[in-house]
PDB file of N, CA and C in Angstrom:
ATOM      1  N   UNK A   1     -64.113  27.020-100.171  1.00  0.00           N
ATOM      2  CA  UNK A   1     -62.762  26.713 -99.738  1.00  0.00           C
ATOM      3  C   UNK A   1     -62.605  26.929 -98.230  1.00  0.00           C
ATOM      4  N   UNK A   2     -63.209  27.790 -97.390  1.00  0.00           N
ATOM      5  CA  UNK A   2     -63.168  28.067 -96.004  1.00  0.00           C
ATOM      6  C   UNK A   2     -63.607  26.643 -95.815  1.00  0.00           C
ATOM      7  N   UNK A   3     -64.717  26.097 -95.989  1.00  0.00           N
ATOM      8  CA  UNK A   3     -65.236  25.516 -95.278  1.00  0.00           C
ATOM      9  C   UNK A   3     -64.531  24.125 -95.265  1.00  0.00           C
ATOM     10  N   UNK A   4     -63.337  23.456 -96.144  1.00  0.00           N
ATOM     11  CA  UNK A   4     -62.371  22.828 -96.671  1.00  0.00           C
ATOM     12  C   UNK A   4     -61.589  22.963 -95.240  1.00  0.00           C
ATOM     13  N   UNK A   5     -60.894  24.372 -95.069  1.00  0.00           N
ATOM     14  CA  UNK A   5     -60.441  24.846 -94.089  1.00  0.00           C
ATOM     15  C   UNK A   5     -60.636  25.058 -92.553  1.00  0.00           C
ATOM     16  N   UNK A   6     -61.977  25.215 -92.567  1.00  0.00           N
ATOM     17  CA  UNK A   6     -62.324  24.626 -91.244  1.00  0.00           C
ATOM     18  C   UNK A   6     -62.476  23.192 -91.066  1.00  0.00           C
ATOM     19  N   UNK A   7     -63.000  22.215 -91.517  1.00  0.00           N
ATOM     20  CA  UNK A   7     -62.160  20.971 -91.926  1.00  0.00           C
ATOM     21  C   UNK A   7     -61.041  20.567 -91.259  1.00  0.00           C
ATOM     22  N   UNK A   8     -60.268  20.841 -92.126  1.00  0.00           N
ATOM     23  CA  UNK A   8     -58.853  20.873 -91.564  1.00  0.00           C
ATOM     24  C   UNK A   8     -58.276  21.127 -90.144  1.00  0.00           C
ATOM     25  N   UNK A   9     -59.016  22.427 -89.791  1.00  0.00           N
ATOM     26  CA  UNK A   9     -58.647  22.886 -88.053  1.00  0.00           C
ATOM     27  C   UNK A   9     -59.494  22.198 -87.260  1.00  0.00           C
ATOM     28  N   UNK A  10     -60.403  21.631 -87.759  1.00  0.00           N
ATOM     29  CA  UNK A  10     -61.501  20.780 -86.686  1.00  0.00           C
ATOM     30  C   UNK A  10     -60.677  19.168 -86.071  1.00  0.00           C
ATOM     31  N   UNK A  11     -60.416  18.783 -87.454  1.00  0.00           N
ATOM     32  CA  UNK A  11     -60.021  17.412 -87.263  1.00  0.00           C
ATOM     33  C   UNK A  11     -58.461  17.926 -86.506  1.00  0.00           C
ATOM     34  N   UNK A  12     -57.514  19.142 -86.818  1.00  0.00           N
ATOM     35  CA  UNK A  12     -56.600  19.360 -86.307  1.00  0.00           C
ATOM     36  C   UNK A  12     -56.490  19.347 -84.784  1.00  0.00           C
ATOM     37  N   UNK A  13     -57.140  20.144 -84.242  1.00  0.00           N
ATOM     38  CA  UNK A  13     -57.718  19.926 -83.085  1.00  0.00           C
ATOM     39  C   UNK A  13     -58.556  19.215 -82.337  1.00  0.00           C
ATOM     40  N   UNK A  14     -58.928  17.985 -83.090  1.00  0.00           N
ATOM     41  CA  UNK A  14     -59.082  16.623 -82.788  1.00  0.00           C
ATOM     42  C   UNK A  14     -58.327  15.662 -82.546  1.00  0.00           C
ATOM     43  N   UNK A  15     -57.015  15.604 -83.182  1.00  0.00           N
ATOM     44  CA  UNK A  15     -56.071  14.924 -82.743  1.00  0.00           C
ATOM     45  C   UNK A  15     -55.391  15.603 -82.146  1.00  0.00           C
ATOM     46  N   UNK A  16     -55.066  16.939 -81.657  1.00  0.00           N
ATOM     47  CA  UNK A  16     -54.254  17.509 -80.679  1.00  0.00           C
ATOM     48  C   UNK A  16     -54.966  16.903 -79.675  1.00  0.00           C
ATOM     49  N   UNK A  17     -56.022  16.605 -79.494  1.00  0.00           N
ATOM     50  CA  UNK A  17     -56.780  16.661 -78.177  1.00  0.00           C
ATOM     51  C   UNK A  17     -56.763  14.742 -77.512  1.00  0.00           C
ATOM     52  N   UNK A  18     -56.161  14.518 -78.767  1.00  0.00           N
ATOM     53  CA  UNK A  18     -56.268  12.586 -78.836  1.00  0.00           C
ATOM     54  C   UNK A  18     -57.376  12.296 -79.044  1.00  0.00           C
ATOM     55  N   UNK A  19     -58.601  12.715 -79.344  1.00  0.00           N
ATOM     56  CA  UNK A  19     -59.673  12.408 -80.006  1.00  0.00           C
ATOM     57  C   UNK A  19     -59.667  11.007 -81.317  1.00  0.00           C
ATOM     58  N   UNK A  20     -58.365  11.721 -81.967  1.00  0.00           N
ATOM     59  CA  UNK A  20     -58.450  10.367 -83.081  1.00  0.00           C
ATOM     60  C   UNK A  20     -58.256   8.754 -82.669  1.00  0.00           C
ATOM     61  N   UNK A  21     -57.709   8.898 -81.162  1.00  0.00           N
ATOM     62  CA  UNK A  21     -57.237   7.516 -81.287  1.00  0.00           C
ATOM     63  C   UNK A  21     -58.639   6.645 -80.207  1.00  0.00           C
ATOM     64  N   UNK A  22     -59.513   7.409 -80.014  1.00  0.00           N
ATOM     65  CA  UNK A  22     -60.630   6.931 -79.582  1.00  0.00           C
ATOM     66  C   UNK A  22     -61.034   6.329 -80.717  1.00  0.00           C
ATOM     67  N   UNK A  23     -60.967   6.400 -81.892  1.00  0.00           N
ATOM     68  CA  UNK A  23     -61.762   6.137 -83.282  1.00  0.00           C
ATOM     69  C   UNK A  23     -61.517   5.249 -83.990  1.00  0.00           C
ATOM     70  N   UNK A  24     -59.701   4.866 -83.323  1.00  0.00           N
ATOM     71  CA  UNK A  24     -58.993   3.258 -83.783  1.00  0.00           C
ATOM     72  C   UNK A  24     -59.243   2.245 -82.709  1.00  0.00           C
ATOM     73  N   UNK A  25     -58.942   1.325 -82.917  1.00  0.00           N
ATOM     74  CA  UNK A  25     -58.525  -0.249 -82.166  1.00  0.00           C
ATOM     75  C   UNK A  25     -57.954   0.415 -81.175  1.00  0.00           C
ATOM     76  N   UNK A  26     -58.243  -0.552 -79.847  1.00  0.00           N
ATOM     77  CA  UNK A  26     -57.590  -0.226 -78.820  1.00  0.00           C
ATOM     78  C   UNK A  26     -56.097  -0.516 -78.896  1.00  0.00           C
ATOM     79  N   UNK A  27     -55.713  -1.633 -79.714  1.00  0.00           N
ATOM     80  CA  UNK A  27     -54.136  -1.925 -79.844  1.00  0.00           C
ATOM     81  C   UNK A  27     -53.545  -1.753 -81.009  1.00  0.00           C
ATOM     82  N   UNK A  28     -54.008  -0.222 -81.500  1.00  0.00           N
ATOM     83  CA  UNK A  28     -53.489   0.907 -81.865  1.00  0.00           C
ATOM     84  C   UNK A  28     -52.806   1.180 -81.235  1.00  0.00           C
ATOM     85  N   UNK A  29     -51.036   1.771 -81.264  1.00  0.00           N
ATOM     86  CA  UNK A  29     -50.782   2.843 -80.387  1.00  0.00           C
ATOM     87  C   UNK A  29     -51.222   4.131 -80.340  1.00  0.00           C
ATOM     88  N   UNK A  30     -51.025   4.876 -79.339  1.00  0.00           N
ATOM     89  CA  UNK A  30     -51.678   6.479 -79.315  1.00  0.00           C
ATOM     90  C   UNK A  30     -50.589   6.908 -79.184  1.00  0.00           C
ATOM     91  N   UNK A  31     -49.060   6.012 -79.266  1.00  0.00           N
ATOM     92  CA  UNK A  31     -48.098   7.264 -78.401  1.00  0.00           C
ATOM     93  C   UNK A  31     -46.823   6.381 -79.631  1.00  0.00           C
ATOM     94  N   UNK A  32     -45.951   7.113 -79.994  1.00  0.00           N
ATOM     95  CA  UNK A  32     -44.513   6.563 -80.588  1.00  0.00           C
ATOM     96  C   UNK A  32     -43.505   6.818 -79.702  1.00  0.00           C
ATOM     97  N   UNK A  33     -42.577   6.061 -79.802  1.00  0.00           N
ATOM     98  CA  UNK A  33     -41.253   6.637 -80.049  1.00  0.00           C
ATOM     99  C   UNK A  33     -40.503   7.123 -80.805  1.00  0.00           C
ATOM    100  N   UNK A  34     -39.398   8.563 -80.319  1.00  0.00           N
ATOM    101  CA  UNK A  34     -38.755   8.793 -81.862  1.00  0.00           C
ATOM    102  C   UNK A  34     -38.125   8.045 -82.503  1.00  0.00           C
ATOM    103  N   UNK A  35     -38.100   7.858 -83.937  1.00  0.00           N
ATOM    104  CA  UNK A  35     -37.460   6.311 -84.686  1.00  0.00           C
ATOM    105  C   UNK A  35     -35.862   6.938 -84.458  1.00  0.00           C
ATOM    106  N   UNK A  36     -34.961   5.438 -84.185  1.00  0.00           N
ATOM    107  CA  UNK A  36     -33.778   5.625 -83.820  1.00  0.00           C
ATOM    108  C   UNK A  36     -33.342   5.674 -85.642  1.00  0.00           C
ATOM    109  N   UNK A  37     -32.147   5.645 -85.819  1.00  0.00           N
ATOM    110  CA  UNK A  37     -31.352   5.566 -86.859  1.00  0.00           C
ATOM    111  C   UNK A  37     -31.268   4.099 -87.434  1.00  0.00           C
ATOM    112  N   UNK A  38     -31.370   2.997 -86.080  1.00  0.00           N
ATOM    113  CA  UNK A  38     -31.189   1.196 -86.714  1.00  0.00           C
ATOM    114  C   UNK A  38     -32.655   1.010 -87.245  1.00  0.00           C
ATOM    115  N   UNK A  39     -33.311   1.715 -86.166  1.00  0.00           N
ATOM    116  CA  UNK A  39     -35.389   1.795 -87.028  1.00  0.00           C
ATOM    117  C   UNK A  39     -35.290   2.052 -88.391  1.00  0.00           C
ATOM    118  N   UNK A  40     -34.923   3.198 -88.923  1.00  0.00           N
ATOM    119  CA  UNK A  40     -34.649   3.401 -90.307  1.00  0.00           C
ATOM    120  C   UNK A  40     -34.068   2.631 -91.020  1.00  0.00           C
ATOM    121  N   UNK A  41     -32.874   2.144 -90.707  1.00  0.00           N
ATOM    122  CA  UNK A  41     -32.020   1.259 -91.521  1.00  0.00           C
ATOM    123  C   UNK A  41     -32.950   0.027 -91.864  1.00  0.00           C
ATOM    124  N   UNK A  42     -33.886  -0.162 -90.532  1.00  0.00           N
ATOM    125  CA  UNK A  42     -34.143  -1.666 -91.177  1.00  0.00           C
ATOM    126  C   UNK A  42     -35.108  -0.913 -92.284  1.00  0.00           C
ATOM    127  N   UNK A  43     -36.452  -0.239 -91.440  1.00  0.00           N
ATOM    128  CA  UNK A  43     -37.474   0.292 -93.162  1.00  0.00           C
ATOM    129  C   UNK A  43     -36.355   0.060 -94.076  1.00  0.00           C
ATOM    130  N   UNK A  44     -35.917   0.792 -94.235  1.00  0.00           N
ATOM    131  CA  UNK A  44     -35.359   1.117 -95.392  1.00  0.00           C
ATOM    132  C   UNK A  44     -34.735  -0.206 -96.256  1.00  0.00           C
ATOM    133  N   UNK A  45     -34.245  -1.321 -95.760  1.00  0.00           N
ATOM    134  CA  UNK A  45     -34.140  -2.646 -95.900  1.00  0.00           C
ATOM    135  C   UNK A  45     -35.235  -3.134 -96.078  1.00  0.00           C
ATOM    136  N   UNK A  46     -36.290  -3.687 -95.250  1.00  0.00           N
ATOM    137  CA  UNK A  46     -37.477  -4.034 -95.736  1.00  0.00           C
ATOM    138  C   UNK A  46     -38.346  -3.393 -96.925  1.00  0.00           C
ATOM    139  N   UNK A  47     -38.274  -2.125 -97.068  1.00  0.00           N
ATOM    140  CA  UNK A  47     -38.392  -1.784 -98.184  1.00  0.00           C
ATOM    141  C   UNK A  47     -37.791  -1.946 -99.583  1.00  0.00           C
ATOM    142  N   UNK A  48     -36.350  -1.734 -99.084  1.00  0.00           N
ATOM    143  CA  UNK A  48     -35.535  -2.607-100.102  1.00  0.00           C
ATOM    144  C   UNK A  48     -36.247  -3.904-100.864  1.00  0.00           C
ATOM    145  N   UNK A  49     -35.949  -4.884 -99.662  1.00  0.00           N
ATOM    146  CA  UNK A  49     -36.512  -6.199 -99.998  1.00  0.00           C
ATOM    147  C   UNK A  49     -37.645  -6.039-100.535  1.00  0.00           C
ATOM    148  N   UNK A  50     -38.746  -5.333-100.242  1.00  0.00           N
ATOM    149  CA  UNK A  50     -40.144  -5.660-100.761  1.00  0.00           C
ATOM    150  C   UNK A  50     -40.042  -5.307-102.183  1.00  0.00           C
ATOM    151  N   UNK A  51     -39.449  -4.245-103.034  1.00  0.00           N
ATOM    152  CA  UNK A  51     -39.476  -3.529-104.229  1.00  0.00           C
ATOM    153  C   UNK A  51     -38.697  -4.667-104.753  1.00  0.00           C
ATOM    154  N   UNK A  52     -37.741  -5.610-104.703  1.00  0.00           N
ATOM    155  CA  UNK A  52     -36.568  -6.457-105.345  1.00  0.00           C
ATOM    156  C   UNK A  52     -37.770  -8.012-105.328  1.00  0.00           C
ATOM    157  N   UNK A  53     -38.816  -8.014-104.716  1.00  0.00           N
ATOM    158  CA  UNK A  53     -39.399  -8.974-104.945  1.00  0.00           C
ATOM    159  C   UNK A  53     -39.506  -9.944-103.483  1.00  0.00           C
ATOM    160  N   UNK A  54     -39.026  -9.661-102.449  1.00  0.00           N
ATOM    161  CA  UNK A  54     -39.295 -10.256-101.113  1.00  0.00           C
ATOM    162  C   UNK A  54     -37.545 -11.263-100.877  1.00  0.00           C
ATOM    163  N   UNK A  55     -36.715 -10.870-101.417  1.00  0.00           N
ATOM    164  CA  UNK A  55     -35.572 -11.236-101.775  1.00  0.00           C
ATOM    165  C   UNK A  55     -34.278 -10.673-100.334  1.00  0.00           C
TER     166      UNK A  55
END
């Protein structure tokens, strides 16, 4: 189980360091913005739609 755990803090401190985004596509983002409230609304709509059948 440690070793599960070191695991965990390795890769943790792999992406603290931005390490992970060397490992994606360059047009990946590496950086977000915080999602506004209309960001949500739509997910949450498009999600809508997708579960109702694309409707």
């Amino acid at each position: 189980m440690a070793e599960v755990r070191a695991d965990e803090d390795e890769l943790a401190a792999l992406i603290e360091q931005g390490g992970f985004w060397r490992i994606t596509p360059d047009w990946v983002p590496g950086e977000f913005a915080p999602p506004t409230r209309d960001l949500v609304e739509r997910v949450a709509l498009g999600l809508r739609r997708s579960v109702d059948g694309g409707q």
